[in-house]
Protein backbone atom coordinates (compact mmCIF):
# COMPACT_ATOMS: atom_id res chain seq x y z
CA UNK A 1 -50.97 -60.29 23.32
CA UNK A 2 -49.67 -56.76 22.05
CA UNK A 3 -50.71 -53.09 22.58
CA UNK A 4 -50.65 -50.24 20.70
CA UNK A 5 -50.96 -46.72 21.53
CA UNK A 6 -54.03 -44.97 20.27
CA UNK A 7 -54.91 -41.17 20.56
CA UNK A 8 -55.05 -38.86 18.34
CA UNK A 9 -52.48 -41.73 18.08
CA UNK A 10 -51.91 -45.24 19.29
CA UNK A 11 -49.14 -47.54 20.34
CA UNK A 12 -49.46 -51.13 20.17
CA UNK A 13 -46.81 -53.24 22.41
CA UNK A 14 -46.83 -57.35 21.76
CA UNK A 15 -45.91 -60.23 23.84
CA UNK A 16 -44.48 -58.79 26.63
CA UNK A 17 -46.29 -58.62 30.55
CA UNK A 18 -43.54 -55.72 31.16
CA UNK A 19 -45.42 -54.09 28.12
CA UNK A 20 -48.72 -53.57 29.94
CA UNK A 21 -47.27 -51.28 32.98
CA UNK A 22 -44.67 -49.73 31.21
CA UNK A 23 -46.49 -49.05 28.22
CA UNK A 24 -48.63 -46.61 29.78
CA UNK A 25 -45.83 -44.85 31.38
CA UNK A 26 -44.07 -44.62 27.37
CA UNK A 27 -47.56 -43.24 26.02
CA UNK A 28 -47.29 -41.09 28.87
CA UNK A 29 -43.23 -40.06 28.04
CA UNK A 30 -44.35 -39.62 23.85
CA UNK A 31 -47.16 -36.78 25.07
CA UNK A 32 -45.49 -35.39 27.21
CA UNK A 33 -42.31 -34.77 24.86
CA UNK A 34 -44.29 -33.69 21.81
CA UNK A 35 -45.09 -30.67 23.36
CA UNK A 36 -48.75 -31.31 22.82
CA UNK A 37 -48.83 -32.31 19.45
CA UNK A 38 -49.43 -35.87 19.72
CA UNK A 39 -51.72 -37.44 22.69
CA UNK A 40 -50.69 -41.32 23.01
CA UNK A 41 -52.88 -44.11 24.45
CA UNK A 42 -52.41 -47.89 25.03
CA UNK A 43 -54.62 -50.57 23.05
CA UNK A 44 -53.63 -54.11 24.21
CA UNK A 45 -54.45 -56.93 21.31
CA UNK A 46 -53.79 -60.66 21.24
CA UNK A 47 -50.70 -60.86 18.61
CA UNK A 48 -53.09 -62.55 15.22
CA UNK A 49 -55.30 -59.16 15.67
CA UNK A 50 -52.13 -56.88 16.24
CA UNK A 51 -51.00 -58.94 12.82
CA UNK A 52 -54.33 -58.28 10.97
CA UNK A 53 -54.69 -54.47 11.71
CA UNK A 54 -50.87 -54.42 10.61
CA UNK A 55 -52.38 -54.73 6.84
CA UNK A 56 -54.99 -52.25 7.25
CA UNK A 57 -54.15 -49.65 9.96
CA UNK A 58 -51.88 -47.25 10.86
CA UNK A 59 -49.79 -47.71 14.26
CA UNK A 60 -47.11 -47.43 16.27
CA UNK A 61 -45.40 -50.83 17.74
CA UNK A 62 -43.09 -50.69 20.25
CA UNK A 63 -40.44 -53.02 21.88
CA UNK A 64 -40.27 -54.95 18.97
CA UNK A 65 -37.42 -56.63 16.75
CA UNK A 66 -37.08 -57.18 12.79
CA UNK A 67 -37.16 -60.71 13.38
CA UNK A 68 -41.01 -61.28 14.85
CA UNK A 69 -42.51 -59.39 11.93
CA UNK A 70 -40.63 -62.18 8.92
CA UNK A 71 -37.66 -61.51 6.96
CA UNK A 72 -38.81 -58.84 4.47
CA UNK A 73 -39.92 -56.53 7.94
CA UNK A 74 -37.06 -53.39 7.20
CA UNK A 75 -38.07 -53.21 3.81
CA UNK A 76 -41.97 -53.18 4.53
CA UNK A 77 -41.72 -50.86 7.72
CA UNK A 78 -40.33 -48.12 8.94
CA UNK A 79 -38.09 -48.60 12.47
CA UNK A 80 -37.02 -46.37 14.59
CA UNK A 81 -33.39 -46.38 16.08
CA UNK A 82 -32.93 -48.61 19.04
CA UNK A 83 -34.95 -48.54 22.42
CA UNK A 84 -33.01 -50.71 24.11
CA UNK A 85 -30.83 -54.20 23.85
CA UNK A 86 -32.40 -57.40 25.61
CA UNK A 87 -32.14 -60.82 25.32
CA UNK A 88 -33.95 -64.37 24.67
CA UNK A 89 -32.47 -66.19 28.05
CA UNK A 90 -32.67 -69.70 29.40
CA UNK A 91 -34.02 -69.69 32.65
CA UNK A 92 -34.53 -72.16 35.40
CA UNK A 93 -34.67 -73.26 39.01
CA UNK A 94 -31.37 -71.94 40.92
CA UNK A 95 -31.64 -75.09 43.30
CA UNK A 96 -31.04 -77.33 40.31
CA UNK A 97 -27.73 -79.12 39.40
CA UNK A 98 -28.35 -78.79 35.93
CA UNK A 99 -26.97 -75.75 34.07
CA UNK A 100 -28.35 -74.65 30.58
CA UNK A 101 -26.68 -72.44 27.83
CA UNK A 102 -27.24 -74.20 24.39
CA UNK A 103 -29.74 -76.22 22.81
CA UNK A 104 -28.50 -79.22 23.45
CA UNK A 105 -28.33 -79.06 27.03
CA UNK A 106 -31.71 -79.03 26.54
CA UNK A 107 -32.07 -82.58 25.47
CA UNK A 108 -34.02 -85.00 27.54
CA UNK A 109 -35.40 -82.19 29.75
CA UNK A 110 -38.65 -80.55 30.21
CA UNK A 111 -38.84 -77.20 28.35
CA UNK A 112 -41.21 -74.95 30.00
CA UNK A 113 -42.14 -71.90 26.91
CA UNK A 114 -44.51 -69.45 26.21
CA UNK A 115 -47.32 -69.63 23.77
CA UNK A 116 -46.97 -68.17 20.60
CA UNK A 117 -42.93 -68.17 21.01
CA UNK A 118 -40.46 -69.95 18.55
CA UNK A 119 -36.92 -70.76 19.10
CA UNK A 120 -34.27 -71.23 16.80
CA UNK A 121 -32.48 -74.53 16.92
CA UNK A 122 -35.05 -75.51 19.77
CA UNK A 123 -38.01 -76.47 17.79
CA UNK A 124 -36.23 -79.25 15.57
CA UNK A 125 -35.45 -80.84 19.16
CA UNK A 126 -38.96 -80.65 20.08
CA UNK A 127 -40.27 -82.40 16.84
CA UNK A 128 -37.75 -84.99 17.33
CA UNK A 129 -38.92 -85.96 20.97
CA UNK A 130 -35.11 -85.27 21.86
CA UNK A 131 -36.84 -82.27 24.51
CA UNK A 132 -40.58 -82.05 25.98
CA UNK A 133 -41.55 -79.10 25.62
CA UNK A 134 -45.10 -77.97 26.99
CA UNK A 135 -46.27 -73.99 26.95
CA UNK A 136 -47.85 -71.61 29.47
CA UNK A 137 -50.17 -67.84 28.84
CA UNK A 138 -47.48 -65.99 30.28
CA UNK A 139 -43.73 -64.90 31.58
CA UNK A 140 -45.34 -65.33 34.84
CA UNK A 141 -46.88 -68.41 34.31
CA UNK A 142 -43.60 -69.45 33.40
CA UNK A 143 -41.50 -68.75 36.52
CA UNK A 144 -43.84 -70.19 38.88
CA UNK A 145 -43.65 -73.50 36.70
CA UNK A 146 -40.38 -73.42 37.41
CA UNK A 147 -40.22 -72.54 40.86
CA UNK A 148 -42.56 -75.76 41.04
CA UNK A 149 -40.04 -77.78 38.96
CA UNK A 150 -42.51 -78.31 36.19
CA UNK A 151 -40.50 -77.49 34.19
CA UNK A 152 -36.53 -77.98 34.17
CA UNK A 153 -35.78 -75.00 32.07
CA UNK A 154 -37.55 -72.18 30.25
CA UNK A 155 -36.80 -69.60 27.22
CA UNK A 156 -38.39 -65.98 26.89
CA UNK A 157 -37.53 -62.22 27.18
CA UNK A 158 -35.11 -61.36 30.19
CA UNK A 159 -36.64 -58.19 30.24
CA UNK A 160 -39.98 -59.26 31.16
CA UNK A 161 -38.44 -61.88 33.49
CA UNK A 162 -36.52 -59.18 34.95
CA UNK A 163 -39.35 -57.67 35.80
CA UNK A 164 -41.37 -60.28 37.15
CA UNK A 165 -38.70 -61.54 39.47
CA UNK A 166 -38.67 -57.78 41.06
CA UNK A 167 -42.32 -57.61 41.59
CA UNK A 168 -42.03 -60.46 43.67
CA UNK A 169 -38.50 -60.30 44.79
CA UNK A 170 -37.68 -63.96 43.59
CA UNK A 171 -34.10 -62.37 42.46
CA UNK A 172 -32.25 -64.97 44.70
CA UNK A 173 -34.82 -68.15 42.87
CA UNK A 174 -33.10 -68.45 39.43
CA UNK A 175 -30.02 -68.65 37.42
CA UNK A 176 -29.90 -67.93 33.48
CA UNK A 177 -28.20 -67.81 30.72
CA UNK A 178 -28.24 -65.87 27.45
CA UNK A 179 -30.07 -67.58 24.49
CA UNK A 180 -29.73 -64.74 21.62
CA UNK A 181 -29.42 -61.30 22.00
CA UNK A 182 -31.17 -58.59 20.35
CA UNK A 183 -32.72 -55.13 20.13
CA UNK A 184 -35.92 -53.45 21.02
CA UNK A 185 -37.54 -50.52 18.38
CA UNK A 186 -40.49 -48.89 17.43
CA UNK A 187 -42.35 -49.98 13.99
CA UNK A 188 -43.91 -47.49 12.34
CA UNK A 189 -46.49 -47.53 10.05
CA UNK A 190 -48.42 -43.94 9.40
CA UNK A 191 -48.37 -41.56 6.33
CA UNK A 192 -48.01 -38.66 8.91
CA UNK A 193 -44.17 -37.72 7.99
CA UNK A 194 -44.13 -35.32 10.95
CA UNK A 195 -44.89 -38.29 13.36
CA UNK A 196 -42.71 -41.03 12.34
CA UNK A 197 -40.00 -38.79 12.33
CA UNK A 198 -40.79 -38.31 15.65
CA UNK A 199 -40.87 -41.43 16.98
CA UNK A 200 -37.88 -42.59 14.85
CA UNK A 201 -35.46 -40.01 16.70
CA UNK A 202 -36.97 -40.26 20.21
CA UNK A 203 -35.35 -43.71 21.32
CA UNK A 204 -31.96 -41.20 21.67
CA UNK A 205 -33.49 -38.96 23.75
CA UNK A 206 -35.34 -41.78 26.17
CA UNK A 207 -31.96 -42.94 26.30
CA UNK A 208 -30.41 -40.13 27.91
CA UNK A 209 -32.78 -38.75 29.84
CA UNK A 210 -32.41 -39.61 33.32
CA UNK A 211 -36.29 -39.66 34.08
CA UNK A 212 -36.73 -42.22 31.85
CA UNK A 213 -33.89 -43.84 33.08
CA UNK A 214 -35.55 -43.88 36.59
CA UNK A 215 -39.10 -45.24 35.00
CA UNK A 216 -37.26 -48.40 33.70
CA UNK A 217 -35.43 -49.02 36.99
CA UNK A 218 -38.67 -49.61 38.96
CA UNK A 219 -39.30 -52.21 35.94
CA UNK A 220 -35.85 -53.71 36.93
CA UNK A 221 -34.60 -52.95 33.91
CA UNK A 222 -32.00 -50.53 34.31
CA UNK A 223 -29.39 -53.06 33.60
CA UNK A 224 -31.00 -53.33 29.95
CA UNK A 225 -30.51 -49.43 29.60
CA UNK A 226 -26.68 -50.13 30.24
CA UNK A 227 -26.53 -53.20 28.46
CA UNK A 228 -25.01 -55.28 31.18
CA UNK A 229 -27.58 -58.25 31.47
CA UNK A 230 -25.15 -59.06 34.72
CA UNK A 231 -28.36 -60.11 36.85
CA UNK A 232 -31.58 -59.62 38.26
CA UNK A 233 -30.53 -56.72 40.36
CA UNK A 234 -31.14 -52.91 40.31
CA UNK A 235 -29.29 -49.97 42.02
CA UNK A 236 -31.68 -49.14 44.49
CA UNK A 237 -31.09 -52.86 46.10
């Protein structure tokens, strides 16, 4: 699924669970700094919609990287500087004996995924029969598979996961490993100069303020902010 905003403007955030919650709170931050000249709401749309409207309609994306919008994306649209740096991870059950940091380890396992997600190097794997891989609706979904043993591993967003696992305080359930790394932006598609300017500069201000700092540590990502991916921790616990 995605989201954009809408308002006078809109924001549309894909594929993330994280992007629901926190994506009100960032329309919220992107009124609030314009000093009233943009108002920012939240559509949510399955990812093939968000893809459609892409051709047709103006909007702001956010939390999104080059790579999920195919390899012409910088020279179609316009990014802003960084939000943040996350990560693809491998995730799985921290009672298990098996560890997993490569696609190989993955071989002759269960591969618990997400729908709609593709992984480099994994998917030739999968076609081969070399790794099952079966898919759930969600990042939640995911880690309760696992905490099952469904599945033996799983790959998606650590920031989402990171989330997840402090909503329900399962920070003690898994172990992980990074998969890729990567960053986080805004897209921006408008004709409105004054706007996309505006959005392409604010990811340096979110990134020093401390009350946005303080938003993304009851998300549980506050490690993402300092780019230390050292755990599933934050500094309030």
């Amino acid at each position: 699924m995605g989201l954009r905003f809408r308002a006078s403007h809109f924001i549309h955030l894909p594929l993330l669970l994280l992007a629901v919650g926190l994506g009100y709170e960032l329309a919220n931050y992107l009124s609030k700094n314009s000093n009233g000249a943009y108002q920012f709401n939240v559509e949510v749309l399955p990812r093939n919609r968000l893809d459609m409207l892409l051709t047709k309609t103006d909007m702001i994306i956010p939390w999104v990287s080059y790579a999920w919008f195919g390899p012409k994306a910088t020279e179609k649209y316009q990014w802003s500087k960084p939000i943040f740096k996350d990560a693809s991870i491998y995730i799985w059950n921290k009672k298990s004996v098996q560890t997993f940091s490569q696609p190989e380890h993955l071989k002759g396992f269960h591969l618990g995924g997400i729908q709609g997600y593709h992984f480099i190097n994994v998917g030739p794997l999968v076609k081969s029969g070399e790794v099952k891989r079966s898919d759930t609706g969600s990042e939640q979904q995911l880690l309760e598979m696992l905490l099952l043993k469904r599945f033996d591993d799983g790959i998606g967003p650590y920031s989402s996961f990171a989330y997840i696992i402090k909503d329900n305080s399962w920070k003690d359930d898994f172990s992980y490993s990074i998969y890729h790394n990567y960053q986080r932006h805004f897209l921006i598609k408008t004709t409105n100069k004054e706007l996309s300017s505006y959005i392409e500069e604010i990811p340096q201000k979110m990134l020093a303020d401390k009350n946005w700092g303080q938003i993304m540590q009851t998300y549980g990502l506050d490690n993402i902010l300092l780019n230390n991916l050292g755990g599933f921790t934050t500094k309030n616990e």
